[in-house]
N, C-alpha and C. Protein backbone atom coordinates (compact mmCIF):
# COMPACT_ATOMS: atom_id res chain seq x y z
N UNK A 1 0.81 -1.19 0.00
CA UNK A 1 0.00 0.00 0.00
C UNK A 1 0.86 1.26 0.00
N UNK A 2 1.99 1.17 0.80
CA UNK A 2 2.66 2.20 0.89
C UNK A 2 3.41 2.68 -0.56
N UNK A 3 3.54 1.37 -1.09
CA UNK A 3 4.72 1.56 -2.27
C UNK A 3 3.42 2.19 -3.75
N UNK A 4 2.34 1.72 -3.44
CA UNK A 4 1.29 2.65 -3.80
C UNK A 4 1.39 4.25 -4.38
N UNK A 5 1.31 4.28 -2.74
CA UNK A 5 0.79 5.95 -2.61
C UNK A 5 2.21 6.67 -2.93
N UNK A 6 3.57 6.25 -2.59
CA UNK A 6 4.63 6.78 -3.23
C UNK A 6 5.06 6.82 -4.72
N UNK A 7 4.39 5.96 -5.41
CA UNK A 7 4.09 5.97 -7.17
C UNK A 7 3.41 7.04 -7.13
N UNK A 8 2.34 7.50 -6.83
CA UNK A 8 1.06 7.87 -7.20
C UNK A 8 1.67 9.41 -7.01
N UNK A 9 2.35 9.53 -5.48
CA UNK A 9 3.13 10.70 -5.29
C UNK A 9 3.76 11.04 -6.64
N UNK A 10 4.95 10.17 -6.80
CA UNK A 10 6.09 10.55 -7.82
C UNK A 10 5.12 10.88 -9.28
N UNK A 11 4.25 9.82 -9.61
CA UNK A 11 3.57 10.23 -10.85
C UNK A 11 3.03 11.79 -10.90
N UNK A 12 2.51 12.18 -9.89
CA UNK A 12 1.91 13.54 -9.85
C UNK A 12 3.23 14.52 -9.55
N UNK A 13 3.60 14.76 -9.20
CA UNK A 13 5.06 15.05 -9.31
C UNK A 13 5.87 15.28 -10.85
N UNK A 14 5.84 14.10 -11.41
CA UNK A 14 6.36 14.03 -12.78
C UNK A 14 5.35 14.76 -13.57
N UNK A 15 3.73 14.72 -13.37
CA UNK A 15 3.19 15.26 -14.24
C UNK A 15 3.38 16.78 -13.81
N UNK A 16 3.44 17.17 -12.28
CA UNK A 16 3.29 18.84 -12.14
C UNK A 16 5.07 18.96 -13.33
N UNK A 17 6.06 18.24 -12.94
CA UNK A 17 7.13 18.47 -14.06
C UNK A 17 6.81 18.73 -15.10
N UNK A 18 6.44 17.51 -15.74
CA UNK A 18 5.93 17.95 -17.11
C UNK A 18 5.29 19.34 -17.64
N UNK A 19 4.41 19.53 -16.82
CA UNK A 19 3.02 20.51 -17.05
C UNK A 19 3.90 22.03 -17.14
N UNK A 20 4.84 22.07 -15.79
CA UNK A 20 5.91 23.41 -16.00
C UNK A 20 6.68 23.37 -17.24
N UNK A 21 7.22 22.34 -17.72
CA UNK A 21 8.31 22.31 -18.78
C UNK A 21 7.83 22.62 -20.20
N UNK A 22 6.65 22.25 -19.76
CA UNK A 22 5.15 22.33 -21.82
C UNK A 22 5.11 24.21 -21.46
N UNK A 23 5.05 24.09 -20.15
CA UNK A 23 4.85 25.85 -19.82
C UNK A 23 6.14 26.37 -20.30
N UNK A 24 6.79 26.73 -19.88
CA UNK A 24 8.03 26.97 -20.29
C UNK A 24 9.02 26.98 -21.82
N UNK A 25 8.40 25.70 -22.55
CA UNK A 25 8.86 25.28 -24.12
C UNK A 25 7.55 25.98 -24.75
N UNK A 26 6.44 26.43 -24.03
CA UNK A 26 5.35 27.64 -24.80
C UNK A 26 6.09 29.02 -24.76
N UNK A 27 6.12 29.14 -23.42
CA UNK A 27 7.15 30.54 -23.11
C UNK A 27 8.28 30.87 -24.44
N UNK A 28 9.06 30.05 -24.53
CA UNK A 28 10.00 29.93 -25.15
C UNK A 28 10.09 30.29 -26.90
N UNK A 29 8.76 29.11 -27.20
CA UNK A 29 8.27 29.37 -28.30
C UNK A 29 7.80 31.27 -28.62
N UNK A 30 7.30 31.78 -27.87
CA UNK A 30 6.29 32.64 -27.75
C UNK A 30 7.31 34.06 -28.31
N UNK A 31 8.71 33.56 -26.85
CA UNK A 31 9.81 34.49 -27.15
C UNK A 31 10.85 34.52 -28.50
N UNK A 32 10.84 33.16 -29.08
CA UNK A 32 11.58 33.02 -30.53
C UNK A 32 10.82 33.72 -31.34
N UNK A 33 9.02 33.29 -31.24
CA UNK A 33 8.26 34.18 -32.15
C UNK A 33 8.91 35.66 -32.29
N UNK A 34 8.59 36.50 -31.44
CA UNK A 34 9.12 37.77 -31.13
C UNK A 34 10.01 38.43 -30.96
N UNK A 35 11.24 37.26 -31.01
CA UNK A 35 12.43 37.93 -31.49
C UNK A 35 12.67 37.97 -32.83
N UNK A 36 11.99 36.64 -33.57
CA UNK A 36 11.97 36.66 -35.19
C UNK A 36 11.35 38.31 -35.74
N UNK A 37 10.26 38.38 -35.24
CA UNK A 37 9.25 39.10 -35.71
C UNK A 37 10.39 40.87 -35.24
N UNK A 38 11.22 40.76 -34.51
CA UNK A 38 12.15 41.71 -34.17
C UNK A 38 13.16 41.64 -34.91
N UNK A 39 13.30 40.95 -35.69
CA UNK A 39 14.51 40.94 -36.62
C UNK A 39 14.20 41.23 -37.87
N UNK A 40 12.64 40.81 -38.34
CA UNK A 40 12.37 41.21 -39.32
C UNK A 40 12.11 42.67 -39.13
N UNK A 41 11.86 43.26 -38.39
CA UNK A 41 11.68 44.73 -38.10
C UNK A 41 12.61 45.58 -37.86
N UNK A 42 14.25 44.86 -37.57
CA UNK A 42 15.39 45.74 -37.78
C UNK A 42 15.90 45.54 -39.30
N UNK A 43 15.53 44.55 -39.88
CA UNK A 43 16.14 43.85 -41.30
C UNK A 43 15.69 45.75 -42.06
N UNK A 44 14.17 45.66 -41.99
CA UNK A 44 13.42 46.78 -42.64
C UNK A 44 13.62 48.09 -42.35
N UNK A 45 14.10 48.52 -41.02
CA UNK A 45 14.63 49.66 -40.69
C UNK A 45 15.88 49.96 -41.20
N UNK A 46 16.73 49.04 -41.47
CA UNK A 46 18.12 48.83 -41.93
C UNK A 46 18.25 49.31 -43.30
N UNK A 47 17.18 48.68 -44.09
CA UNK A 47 17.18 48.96 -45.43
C UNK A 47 16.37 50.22 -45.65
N UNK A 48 15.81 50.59 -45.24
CA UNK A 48 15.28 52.30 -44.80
C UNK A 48 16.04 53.24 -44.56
N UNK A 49 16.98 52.94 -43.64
CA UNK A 49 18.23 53.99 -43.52
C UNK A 49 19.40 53.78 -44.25
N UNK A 50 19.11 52.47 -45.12
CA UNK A 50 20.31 52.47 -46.19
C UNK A 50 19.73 53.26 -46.98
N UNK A 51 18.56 53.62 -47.59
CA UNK A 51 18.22 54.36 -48.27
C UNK A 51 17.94 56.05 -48.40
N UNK A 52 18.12 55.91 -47.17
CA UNK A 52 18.28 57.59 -46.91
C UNK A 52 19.33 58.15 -46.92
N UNK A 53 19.86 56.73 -46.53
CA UNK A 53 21.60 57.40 -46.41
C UNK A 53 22.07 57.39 -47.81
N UNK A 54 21.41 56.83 -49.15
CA UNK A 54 21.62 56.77 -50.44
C UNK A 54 20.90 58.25 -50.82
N UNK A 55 19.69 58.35 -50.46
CA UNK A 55 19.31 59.76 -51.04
C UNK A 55 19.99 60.97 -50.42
N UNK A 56 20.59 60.80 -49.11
CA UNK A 56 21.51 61.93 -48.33
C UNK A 56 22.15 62.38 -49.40
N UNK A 57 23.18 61.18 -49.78
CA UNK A 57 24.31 61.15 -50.81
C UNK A 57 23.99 61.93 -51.79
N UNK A 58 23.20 61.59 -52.34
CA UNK A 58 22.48 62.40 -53.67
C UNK A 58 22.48 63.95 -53.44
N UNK A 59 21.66 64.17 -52.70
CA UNK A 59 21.41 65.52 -51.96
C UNK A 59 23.05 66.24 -52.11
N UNK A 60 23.78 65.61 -51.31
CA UNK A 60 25.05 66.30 -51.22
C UNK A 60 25.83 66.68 -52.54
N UNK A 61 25.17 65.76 -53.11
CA UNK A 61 25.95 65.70 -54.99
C UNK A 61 25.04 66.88 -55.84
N UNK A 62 24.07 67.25 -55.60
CA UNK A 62 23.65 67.94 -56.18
C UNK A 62 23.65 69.48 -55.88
N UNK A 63 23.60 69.38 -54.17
CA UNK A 63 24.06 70.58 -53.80
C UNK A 63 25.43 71.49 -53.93
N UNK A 64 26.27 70.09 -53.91
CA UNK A 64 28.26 70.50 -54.39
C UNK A 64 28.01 70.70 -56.04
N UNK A 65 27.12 70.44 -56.53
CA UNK A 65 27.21 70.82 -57.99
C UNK A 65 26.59 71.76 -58.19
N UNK A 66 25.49 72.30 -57.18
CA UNK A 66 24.85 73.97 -57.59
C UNK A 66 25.53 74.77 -57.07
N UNK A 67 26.49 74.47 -56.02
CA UNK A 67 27.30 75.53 -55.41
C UNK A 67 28.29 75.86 -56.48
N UNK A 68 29.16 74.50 -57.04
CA UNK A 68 30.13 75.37 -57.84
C UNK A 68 29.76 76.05 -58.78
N UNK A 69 28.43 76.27 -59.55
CA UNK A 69 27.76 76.92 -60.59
C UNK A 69 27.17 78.30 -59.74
N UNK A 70 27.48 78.21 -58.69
CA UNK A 70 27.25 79.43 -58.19
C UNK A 70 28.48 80.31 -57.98
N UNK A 71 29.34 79.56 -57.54
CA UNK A 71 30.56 80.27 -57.09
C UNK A 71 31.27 80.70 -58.44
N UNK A 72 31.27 79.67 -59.40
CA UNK A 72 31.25 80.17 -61.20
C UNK A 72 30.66 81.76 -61.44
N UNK A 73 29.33 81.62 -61.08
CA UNK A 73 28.61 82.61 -61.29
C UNK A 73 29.24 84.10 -60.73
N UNK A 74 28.93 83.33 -59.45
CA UNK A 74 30.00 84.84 -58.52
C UNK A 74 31.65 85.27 -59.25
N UNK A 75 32.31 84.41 -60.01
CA UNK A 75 33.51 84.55 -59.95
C UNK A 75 33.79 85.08 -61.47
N UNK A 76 32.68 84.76 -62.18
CA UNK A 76 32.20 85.29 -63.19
C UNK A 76 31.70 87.17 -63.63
N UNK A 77 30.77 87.24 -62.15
CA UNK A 77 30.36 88.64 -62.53
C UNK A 77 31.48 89.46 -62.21
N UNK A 78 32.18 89.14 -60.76
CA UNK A 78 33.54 89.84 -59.72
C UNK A 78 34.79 90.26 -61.13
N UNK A 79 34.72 88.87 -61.93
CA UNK A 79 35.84 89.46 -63.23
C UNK A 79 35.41 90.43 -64.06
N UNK A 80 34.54 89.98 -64.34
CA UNK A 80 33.34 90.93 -65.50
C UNK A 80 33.63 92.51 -64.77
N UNK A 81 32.99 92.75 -63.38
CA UNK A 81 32.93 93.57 -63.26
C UNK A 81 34.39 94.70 -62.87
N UNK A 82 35.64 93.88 -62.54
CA UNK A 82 36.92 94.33 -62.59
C UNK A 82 37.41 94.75 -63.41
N UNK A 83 37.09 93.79 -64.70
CA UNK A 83 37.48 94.44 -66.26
C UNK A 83 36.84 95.35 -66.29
N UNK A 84 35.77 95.35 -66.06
CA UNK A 84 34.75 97.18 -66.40
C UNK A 84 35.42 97.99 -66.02
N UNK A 85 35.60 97.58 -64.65
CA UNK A 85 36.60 99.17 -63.49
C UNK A 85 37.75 99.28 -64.21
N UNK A 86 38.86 98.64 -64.51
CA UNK A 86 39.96 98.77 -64.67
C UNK A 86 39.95 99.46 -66.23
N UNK A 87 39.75 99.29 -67.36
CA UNK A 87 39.14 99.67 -68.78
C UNK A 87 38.37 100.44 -69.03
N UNK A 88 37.62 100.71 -68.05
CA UNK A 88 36.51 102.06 -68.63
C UNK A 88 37.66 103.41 -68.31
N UNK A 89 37.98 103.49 -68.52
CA UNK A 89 39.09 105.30 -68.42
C UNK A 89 40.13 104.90 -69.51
């Protein structure tokens, strides 16, 4: 009888084991979900700021190319207008 009720113990025992460990390998599951689902969400931010950082680039290329057509411009009238001063008399 005794050797009984000490099975019966250990069985319930093994099952409260079990029952934590199914808990736990859910847990687990739950947290892989959501780190996946976090990786796909840095993957996409990643390639978002690669792309800005591609249109930055651009930006900078177009702005270093209106500046020197400006500074052209400026360096253009400054002669223009030196030859005037110096030649008109």
């Amino acid at each position: 009888m005794i050797y009984f009720l000490t099975m019966s113990r250990l069985e319930g025992a093994y099952e409260q084991v079990a029952d934590r460990l199914n808990a736990m390998d859910a847990r687990l599951n739950s947290m892989d979900t959501r780190l996946n689902s976090m990786d796909a969400r840095l993957d996409s931010m990643d390639a978002q700021i690669s792309a800005m950082d591609r249109q930055i680039g651009e930006l900078r290329q177009e702005m270093h190319h209106g500046f020197a057509w400006m500074m052209g411009g400026i360096a253009t009238s400054w002669v223009t207008t030196m030859l005037a001063i110096f030649f008109h008399h």
